[in-house]
PDB file of N, CA and C in Angstrom:
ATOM      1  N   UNK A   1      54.263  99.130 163.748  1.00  0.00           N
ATOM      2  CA  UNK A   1      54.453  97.701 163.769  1.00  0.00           C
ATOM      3  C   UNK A   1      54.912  97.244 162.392  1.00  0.00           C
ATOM      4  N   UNK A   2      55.725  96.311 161.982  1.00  0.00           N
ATOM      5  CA  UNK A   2      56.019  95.735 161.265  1.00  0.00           C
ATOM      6  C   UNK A   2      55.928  95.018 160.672  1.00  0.00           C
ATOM      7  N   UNK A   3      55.486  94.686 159.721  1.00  0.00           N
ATOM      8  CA  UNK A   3      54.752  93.086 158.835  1.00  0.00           C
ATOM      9  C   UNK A   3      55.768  92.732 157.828  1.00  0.00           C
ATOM     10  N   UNK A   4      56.151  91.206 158.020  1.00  0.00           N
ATOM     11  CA  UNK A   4      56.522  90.133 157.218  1.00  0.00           C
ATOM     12  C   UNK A   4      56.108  90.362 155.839  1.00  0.00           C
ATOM     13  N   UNK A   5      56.603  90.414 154.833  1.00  0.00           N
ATOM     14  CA  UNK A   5      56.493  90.277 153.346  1.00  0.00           C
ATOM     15  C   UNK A   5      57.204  89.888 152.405  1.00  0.00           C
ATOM     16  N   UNK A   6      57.298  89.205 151.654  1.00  0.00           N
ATOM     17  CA  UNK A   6      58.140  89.204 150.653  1.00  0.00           C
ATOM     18  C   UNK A   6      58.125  89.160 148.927  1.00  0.00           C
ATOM     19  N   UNK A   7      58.962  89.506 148.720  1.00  0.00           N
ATOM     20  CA  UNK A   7      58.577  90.086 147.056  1.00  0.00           C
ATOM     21  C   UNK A   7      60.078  89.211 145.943  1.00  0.00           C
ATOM     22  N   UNK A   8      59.704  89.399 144.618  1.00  0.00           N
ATOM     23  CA  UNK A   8      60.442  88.459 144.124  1.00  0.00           C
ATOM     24  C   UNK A   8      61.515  90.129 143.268  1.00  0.00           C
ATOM     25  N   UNK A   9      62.209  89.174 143.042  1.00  0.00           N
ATOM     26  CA  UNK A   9      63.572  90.757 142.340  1.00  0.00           C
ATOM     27  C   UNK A   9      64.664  89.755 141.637  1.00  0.00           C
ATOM     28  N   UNK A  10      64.794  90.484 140.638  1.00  0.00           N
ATOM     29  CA  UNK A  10      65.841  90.077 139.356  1.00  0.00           C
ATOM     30  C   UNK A  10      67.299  90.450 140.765  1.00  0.00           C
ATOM     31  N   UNK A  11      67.957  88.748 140.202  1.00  0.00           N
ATOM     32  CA  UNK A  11      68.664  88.760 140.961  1.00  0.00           C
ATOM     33  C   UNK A  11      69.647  90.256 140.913  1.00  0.00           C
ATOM     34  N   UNK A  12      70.158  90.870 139.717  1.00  0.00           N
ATOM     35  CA  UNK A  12      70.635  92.137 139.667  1.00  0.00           C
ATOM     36  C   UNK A  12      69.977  93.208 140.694  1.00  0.00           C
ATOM     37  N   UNK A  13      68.907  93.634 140.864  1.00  0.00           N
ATOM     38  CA  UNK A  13      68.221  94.166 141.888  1.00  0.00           C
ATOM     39  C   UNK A  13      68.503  93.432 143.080  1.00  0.00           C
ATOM     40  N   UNK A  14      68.433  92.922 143.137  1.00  0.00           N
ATOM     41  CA  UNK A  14      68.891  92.170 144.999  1.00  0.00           C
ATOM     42  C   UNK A  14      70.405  92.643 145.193  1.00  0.00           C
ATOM     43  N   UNK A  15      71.283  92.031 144.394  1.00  0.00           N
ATOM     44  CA  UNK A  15      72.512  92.388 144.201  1.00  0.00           C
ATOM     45  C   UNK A  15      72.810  93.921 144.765  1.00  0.00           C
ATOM     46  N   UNK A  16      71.948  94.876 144.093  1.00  0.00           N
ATOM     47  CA  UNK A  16      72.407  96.255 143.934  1.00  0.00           C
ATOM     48  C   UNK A  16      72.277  96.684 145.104  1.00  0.00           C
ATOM     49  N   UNK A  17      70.481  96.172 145.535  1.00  0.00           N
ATOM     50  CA  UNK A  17      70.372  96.395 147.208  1.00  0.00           C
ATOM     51  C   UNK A  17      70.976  96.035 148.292  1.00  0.00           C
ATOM     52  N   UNK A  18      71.323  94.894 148.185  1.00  0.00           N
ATOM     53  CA  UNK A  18      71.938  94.676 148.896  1.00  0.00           C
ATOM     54  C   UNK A  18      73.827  95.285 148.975  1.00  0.00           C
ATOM     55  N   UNK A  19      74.453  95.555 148.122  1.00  0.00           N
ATOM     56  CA  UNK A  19      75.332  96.344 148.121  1.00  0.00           C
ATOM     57  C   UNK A  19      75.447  97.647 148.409  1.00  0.00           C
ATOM     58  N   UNK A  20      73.799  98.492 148.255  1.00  0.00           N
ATOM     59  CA  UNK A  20      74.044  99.730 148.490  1.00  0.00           C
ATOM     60  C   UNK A  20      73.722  99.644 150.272  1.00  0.00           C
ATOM     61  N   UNK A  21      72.852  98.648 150.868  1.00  0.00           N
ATOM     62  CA  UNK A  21      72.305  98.489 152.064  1.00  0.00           C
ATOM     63  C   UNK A  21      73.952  98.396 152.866  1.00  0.00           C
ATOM     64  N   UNK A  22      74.493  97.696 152.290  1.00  0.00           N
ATOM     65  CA  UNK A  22      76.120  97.335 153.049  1.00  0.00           C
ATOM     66  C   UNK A  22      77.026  98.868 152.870  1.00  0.00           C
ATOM     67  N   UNK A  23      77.190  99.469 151.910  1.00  0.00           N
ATOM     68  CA  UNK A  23      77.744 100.914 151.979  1.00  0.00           C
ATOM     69  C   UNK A  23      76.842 101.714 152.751  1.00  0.00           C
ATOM     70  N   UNK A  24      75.413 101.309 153.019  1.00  0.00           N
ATOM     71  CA  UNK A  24      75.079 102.545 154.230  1.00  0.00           C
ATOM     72  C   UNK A  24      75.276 102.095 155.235  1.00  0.00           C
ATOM     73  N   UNK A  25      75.313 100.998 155.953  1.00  0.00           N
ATOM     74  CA  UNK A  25      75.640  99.905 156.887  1.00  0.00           C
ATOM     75  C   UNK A  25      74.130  99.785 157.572  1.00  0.00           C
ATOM     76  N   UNK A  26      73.165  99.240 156.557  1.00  0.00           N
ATOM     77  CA  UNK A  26      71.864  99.032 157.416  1.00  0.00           C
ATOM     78  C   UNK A  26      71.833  97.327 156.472  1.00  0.00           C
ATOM     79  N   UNK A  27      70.370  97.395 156.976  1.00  0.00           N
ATOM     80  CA  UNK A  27      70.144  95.927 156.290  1.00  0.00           C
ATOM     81  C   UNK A  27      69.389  96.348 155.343  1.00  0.00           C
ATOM     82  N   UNK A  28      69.240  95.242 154.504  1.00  0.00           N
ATOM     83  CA  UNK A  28      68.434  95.369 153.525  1.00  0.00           C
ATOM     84  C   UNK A  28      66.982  95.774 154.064  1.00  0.00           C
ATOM     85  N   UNK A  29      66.447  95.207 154.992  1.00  0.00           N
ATOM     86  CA  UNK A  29      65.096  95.601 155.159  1.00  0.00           C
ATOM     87  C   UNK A  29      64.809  96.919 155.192  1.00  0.00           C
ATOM     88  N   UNK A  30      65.968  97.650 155.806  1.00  0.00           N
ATOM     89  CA  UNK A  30      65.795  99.039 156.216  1.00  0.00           C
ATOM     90  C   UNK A  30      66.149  99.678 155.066  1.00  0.00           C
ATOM     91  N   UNK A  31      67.219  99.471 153.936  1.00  0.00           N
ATOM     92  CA  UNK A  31      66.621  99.930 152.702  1.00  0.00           C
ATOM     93  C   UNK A  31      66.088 100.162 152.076  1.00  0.00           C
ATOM     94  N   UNK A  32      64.905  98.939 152.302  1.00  0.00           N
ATOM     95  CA  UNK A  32      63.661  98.807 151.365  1.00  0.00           C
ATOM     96  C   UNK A  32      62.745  99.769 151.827  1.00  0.00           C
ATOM     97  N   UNK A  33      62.331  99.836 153.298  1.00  0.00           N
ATOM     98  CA  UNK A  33      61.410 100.236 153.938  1.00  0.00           C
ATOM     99  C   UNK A  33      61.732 101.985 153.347  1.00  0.00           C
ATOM    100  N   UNK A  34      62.810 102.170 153.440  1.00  0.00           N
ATOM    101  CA  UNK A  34      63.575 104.054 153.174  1.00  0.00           C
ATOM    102  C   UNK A  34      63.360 104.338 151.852  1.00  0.00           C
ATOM    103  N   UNK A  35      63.101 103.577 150.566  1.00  0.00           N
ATOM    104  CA  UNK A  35      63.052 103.641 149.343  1.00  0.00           C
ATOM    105  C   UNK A  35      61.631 103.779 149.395  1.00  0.00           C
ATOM    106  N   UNK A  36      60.515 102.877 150.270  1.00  0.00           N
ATOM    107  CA  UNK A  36      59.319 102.681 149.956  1.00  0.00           C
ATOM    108  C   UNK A  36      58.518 104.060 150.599  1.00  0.00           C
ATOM    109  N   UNK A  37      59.355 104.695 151.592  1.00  0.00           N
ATOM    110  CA  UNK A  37      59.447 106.058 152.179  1.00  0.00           C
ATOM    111  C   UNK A  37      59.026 106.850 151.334  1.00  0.00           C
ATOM    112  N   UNK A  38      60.661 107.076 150.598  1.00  0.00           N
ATOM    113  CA  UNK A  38      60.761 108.217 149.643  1.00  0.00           C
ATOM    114  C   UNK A  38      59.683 107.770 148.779  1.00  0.00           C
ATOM    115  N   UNK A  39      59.069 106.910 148.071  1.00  0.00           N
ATOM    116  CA  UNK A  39      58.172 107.152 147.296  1.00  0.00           C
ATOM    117  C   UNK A  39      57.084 107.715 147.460  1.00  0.00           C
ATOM    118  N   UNK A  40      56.676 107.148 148.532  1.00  0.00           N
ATOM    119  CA  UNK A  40      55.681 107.805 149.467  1.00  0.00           C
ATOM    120  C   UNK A  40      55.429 109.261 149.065  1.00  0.00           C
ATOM    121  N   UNK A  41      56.509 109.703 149.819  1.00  0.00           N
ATOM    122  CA  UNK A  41      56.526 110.938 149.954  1.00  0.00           C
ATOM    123  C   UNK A  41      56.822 112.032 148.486  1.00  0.00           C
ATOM    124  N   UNK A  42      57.521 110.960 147.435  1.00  0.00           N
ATOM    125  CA  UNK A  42      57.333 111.583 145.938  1.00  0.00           C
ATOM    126  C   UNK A  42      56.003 111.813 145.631  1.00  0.00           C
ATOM    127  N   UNK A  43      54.952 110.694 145.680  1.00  0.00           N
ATOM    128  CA  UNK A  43      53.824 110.605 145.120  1.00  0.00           C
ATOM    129  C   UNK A  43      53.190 111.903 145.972  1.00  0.00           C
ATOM    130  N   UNK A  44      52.842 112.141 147.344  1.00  0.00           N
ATOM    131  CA  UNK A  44      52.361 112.878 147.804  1.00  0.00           C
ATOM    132  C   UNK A  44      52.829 114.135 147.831  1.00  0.00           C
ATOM    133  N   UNK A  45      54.020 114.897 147.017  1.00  0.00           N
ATOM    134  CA  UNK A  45      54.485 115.968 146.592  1.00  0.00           C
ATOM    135  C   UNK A  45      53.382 116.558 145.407  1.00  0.00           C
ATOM    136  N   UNK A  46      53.080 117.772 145.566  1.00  0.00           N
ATOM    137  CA  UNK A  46      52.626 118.291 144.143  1.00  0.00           C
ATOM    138  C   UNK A  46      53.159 119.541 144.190  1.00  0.00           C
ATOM    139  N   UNK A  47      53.572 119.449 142.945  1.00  0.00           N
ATOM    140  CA  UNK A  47      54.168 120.229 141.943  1.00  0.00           C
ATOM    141  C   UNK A  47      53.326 121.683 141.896  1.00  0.00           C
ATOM    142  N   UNK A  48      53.663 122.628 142.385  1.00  0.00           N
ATOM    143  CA  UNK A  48      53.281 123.714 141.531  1.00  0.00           C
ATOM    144  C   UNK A  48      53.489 124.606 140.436  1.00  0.00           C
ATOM    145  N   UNK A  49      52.128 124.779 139.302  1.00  0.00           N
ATOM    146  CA  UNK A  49      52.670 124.829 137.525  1.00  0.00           C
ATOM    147  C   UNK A  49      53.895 126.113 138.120  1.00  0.00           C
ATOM    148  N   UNK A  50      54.689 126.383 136.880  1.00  0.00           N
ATOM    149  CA  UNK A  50      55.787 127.038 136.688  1.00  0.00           C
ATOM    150  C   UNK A  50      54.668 128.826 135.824  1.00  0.00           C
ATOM    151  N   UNK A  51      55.427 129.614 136.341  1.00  0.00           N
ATOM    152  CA  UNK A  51      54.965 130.930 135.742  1.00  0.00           C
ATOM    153  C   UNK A  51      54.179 130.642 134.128  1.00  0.00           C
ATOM    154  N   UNK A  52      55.203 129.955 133.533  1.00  0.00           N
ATOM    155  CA  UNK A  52      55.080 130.269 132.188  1.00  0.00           C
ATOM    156  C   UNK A  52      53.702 128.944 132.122  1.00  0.00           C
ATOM    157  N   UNK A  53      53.551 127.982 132.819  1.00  0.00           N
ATOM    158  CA  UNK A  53      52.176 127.062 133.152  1.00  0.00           C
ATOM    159  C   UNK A  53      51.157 127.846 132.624  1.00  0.00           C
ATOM    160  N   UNK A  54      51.149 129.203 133.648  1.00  0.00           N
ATOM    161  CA  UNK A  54      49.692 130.079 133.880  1.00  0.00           C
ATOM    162  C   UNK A  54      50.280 131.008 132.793  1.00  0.00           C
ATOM    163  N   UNK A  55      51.088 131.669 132.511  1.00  0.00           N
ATOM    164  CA  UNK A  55      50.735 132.306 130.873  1.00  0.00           C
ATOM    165  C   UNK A  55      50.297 131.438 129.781  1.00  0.00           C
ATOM    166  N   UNK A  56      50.704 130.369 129.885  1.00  0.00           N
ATOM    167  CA  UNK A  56      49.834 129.644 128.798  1.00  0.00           C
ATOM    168  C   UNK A  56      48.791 129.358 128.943  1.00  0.00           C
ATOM    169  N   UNK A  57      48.218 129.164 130.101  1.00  0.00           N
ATOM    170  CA  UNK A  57      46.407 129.013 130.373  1.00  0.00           C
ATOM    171  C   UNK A  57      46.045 130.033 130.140  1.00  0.00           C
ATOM    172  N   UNK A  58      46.389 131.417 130.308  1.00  0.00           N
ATOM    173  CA  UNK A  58      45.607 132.709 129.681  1.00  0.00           C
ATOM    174  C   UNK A  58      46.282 132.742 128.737  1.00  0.00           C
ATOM    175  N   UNK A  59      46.594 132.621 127.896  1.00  0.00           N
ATOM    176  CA  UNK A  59      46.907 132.436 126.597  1.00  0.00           C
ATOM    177  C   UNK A  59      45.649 131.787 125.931  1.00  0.00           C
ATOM    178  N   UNK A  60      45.103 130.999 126.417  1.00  0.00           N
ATOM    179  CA  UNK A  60      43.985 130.129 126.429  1.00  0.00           C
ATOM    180  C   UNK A  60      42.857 130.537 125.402  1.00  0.00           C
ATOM    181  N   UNK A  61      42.800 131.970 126.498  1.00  0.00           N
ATOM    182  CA  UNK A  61      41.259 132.591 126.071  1.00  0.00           C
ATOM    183  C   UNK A  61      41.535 134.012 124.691  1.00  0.00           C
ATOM    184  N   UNK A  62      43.004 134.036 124.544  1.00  0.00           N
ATOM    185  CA  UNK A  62      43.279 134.465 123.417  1.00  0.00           C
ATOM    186  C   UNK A  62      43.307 133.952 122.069  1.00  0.00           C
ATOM    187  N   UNK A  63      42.897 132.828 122.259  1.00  0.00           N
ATOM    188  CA  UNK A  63      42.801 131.507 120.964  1.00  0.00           C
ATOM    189  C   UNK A  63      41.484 131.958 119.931  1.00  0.00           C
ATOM    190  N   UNK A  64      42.139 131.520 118.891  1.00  0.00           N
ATOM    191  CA  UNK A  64      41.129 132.186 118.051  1.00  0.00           C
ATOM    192  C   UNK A  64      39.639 131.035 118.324  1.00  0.00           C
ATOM    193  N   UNK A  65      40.269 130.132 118.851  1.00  0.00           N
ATOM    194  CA  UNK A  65      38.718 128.938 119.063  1.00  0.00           C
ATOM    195  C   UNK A  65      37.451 129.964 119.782  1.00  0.00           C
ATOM    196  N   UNK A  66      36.610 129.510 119.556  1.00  0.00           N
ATOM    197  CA  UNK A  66      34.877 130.826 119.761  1.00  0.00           C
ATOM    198  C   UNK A  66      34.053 129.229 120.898  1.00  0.00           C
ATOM    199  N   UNK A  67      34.894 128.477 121.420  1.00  0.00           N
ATOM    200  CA  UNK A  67      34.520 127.431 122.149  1.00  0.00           C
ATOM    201  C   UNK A  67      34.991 127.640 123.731  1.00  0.00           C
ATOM    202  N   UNK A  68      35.810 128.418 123.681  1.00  0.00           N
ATOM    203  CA  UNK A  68      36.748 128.233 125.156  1.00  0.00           C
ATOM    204  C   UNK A  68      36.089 128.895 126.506  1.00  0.00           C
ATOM    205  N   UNK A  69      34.705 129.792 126.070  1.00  0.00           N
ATOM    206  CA  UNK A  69      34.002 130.027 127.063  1.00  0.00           C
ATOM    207  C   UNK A  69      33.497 129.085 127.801  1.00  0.00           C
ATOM    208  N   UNK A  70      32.754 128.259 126.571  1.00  0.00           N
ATOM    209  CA  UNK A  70      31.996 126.992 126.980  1.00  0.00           C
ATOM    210  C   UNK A  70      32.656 125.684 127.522  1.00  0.00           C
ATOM    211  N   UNK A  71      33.838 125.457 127.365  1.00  0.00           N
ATOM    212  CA  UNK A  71      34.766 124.069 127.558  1.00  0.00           C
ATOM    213  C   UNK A  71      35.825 124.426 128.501  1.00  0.00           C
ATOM    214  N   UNK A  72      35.646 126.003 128.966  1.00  0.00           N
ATOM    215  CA  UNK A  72      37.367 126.151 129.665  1.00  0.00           C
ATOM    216  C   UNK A  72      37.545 125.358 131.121  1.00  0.00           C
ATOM    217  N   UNK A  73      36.729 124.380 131.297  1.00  0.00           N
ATOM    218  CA  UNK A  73      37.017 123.768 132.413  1.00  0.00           C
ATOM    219  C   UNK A  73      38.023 122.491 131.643  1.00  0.00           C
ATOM    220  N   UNK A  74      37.408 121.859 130.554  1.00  0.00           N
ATOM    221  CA  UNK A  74      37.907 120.914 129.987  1.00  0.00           C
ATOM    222  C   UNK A  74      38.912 121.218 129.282  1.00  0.00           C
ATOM    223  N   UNK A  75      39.391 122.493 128.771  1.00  0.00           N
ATOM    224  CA  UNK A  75      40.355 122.947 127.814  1.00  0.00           C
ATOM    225  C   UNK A  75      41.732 123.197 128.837  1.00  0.00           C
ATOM    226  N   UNK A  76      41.133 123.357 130.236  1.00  0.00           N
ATOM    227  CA  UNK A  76      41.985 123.961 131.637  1.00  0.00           C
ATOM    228  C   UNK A  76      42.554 122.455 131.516  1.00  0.00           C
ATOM    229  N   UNK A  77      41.764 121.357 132.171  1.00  0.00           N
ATOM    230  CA  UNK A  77      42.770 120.041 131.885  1.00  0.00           C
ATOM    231  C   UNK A  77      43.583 119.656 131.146  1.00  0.00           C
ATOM    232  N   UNK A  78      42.872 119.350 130.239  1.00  0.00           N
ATOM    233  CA  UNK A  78      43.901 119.011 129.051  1.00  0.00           C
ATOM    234  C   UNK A  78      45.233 119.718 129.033  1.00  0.00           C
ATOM    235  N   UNK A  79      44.893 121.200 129.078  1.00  0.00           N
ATOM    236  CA  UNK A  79      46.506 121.554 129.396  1.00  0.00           C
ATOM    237  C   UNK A  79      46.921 121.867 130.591  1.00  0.00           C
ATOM    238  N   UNK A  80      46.806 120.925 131.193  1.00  0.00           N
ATOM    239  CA  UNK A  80      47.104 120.765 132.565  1.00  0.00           C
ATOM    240  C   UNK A  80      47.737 119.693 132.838  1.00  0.00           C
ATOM    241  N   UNK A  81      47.035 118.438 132.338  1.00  0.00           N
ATOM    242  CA  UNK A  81      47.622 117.257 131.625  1.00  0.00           C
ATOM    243  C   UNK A  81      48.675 117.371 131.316  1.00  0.00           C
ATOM    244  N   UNK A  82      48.628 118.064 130.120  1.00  0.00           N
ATOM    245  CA  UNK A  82      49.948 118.004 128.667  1.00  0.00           C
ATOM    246  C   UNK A  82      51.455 118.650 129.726  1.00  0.00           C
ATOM    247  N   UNK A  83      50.865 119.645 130.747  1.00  0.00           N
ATOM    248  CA  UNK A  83      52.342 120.149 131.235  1.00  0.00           C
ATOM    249  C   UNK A  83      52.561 119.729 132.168  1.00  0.00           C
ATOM    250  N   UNK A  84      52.117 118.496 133.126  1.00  0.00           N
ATOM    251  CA  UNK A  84      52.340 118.031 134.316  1.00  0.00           C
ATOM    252  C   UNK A  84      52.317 116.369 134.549  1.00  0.00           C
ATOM    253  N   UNK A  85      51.636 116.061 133.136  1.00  0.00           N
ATOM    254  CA  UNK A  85      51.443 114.228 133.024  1.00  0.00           C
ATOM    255  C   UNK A  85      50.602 114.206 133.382  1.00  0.00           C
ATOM    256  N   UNK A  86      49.894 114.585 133.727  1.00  0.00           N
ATOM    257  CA  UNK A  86      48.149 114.141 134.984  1.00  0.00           C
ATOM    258  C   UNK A  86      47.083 114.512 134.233  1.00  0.00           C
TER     259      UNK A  86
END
């Protein structure tokens, strides 16, 4: 079902949408709704780390730090964080 909404946009943004909505030949609504899609579906993507991710987490416990037994849950974030934004 469909719900009524509306939102405010720099007229340049309306502009754009609405021009790209006319080169796909839909309406704007159905633009919006396909953009609000794909985000969707960006946000609910996860990333899995890259090889060199997990050599650097065991890299980890080669650190000269004498702490990483005790913190490697918290030391695991942080660089987990640093290579993924999160």
């Amino acid at each position: 079902m469909l719900t009524r909404t509306m939102i405010y946009l720099e007229r340049a943004q309306l502009r754009a949408l609405k021009d790209e909505a006319h080169t796909l030949g839909i309406s704007l609504a159905e633009l919006v709704r396909r953009i609000v899609t794909r985000h969707q579906q960006a946000s609910d993507e996860v990333t899995s780390p890259t090889h060199e991710a997990y050599m650097r987490l065991v890299g980890l416990g080669a650190s000269t730090r004498d702490d990483v037994a005790d913190r490697h849950d918290e030391l695991l974030g942080e660089a987990l964080a640093r290579d993924h934004g999160r």
